[in-house]
Protein backbone atom coordinates (compact mmCIF):
# COMPACT_ATOMS: atom_id res chain seq x y z
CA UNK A 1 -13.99 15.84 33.87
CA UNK A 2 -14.18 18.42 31.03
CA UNK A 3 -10.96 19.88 30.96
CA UNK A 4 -7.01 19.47 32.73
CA UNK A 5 -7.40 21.34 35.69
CA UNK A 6 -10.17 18.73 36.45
CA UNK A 7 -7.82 16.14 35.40
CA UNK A 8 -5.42 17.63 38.02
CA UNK A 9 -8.00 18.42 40.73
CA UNK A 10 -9.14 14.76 40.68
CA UNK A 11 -5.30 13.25 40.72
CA UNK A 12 -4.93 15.18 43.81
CA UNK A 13 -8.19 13.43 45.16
CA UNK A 14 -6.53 10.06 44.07
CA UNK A 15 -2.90 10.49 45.76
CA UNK A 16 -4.17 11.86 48.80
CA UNK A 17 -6.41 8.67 49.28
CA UNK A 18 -3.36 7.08 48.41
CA UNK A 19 -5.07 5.25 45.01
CA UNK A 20 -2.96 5.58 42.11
CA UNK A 21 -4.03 5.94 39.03
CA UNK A 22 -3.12 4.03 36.12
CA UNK A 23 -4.21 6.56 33.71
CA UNK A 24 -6.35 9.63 34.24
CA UNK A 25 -7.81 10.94 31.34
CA UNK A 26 -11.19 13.25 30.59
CA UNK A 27 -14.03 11.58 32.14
CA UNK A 28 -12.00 8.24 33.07
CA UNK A 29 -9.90 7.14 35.43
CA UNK A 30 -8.20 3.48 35.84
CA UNK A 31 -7.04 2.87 39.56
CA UNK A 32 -4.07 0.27 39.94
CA UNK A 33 -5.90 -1.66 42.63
CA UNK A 34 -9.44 -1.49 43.27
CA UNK A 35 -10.31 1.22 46.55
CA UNK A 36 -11.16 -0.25 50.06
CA UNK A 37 -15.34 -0.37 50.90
CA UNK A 38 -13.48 2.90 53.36
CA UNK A 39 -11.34 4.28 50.17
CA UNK A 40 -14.76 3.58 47.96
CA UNK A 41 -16.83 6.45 50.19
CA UNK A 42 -14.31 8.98 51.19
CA UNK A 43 -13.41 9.04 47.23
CA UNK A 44 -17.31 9.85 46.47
CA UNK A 45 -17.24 12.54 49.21
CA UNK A 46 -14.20 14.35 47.85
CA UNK A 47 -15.25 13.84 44.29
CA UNK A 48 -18.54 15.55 45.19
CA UNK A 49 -17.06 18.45 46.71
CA UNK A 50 -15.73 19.20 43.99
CA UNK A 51 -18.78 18.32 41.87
CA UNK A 52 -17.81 15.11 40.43
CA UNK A 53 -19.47 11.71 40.49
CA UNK A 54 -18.69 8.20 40.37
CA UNK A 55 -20.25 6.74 37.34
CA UNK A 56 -20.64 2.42 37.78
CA UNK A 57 -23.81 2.45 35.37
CA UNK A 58 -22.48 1.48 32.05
CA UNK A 59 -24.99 3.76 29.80
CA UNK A 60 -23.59 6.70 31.87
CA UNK A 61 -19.88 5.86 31.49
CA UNK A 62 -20.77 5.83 27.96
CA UNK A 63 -22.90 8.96 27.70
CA UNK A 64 -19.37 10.58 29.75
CA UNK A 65 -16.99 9.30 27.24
CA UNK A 66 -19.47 10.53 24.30
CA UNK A 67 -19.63 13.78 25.70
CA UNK A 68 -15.68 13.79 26.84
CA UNK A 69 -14.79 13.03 22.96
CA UNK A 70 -17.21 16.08 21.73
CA UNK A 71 -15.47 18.81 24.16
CA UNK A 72 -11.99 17.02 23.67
CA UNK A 73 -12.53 18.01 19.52
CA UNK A 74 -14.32 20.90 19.52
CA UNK A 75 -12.72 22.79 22.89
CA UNK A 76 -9.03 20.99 22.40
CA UNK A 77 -8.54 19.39 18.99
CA UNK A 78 -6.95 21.66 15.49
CA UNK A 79 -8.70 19.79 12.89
CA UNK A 80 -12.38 21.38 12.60
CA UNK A 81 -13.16 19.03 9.46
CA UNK A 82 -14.24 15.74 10.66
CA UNK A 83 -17.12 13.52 11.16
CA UNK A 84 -18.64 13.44 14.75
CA UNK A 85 -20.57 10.19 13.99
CA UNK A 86 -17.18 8.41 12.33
CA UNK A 87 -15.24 9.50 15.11
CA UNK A 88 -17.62 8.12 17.98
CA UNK A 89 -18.36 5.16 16.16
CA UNK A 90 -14.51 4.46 16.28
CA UNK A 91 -13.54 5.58 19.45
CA UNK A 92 -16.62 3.88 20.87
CA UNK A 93 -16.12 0.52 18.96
CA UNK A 94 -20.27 0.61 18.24
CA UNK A 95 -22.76 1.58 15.73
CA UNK A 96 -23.10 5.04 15.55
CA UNK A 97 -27.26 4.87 15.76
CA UNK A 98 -26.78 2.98 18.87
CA UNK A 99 -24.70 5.05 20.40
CA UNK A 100 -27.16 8.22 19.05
CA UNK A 101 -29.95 6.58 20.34
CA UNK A 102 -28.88 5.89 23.57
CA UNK A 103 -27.48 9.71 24.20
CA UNK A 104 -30.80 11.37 23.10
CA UNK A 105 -32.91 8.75 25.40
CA UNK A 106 -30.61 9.96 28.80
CA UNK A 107 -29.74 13.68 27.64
CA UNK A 108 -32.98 14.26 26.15
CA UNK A 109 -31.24 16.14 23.08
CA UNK A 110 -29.39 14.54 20.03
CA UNK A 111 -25.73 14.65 19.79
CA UNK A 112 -26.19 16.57 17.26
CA UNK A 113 -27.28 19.14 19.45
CA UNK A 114 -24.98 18.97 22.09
CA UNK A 115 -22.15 19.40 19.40
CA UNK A 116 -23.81 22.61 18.16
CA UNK A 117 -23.97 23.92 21.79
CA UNK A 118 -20.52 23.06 22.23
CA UNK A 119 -19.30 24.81 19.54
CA UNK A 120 -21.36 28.04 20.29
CA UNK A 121 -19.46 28.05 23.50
CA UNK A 122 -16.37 27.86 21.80
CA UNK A 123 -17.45 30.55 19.79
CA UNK A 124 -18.65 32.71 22.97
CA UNK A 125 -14.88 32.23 23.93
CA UNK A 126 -13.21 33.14 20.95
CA UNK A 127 -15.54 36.20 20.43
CA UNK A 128 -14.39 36.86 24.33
CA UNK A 129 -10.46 37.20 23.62
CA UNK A 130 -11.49 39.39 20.33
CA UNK A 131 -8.43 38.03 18.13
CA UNK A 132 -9.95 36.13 15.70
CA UNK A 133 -13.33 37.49 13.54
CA UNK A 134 -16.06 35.89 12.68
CA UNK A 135 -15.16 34.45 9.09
CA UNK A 136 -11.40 33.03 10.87
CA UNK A 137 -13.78 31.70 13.81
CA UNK A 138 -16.06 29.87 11.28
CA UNK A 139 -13.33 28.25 9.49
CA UNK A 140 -11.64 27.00 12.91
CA UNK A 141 -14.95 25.22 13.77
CA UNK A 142 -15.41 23.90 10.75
CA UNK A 143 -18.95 26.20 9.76
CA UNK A 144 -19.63 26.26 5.68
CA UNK A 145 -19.86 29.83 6.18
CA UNK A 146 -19.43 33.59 8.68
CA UNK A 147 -23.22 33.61 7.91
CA UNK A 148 -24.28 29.78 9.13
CA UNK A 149 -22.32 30.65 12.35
CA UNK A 150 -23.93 33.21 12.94
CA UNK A 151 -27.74 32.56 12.38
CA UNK A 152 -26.88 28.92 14.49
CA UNK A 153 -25.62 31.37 17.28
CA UNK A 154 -28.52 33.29 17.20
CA UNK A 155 -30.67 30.32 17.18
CA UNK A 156 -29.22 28.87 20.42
CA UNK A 157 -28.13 31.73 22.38
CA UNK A 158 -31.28 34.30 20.98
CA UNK A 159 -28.24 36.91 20.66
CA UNK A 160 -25.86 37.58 17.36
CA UNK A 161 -22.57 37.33 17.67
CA UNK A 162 -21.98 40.82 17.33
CA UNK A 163 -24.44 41.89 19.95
CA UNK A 164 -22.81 39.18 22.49
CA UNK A 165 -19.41 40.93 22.07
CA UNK A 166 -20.99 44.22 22.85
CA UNK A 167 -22.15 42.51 26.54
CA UNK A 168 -20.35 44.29 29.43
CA UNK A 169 -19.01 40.62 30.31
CA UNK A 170 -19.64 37.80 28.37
CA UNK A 171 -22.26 35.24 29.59
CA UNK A 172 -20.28 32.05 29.07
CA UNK A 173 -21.43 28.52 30.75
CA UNK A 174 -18.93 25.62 31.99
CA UNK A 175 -18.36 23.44 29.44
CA UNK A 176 -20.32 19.94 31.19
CA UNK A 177 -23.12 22.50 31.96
CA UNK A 178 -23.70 23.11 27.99
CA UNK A 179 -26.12 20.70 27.62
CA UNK A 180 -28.85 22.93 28.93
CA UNK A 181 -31.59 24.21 27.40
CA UNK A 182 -31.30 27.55 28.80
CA UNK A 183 -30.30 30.48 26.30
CA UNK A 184 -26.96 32.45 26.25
């Protein structure tokens, strides 16, 4: 779950199956009492219709909360000016090469480079509503510079930003689809 409508879309899942949820949050759910073997499969086959999984392998919980903690700060969060390896090691409760090594061995790129793609979608959006320019749109993600924005936006979507805002509709992806390799 990437964002709150998913939130909502997967509460609706949960009530209707009559399973309430403790919490819900991005990429985690806690159910009050565990679902029926019945409960277990009709929750997979809604979840999946709406493209959502059931994760019980712990590596891939964890590679879901990494990646829920990236597009929570970079899609949702004010403060650009923090430390992505800090902030996972503390939220995580691990070391932050273990928790590096383990995302680049199932994602098959760093999280380095999953934050960068993140925030060039961000960037596609902003660019999108036009009310911000490029040197405001640096600063809110946190860039050194207008300039290093723009040649890392070139790099990963082959386009500069001023060229993508002359598209007749921007080519944006959904945010747990970033993680591509695929340009623009």
């Amino acid at each position: 779950m990437v964002c709150q409508r998913c939130v909502l879309a997967v509460r609706k899942i949960l009530e209707e199956l009559k399973l309430p949820p403790v919490y819900i949050h991005l990429g985690e759910v806690l159910l009050a009492k565990s679902p029926t073997g019945k409960q277990q499969s009709e929750l997979e086959k809604e979840l999946a219709k709406i493209g959502f999984e059931l994760l019980d392998d712990t590596r891939q919980q964890e590679i879901e909360k990494i990646k829920t903690l990236v597009i929570r700060h970079i899609h949702y969060q004010e403060d650009p000016n923090f430390s992505f390896p800090s902030l996972l090691a503390k939220e995580l409760n691990r070391e932050y090469s273990t928790i590096s090594k383990l995302f680049s061995e199932t994602e098959g790129i760093t999280i380095e480079q999953f934050v960068i793609r993140q925030k060039i979608e961000k960037v596609k959006e902003l660019l999108a509503y036009r009310e911000m320019n490029l040197n405001e749109i640096s600063f809110e993600l946190g860039y050194s510079s207008a300039a290093h924005l723009s040649a890392q936006f070139k790099k990963v979507t082959g386009l500069t930003p001023s060229q993508f805002k002359k598209q007749a509709f921007p080519l944006r992806k959904p945010l747990d689809a970033v993680a591509g390799t695929n340009r623009i």
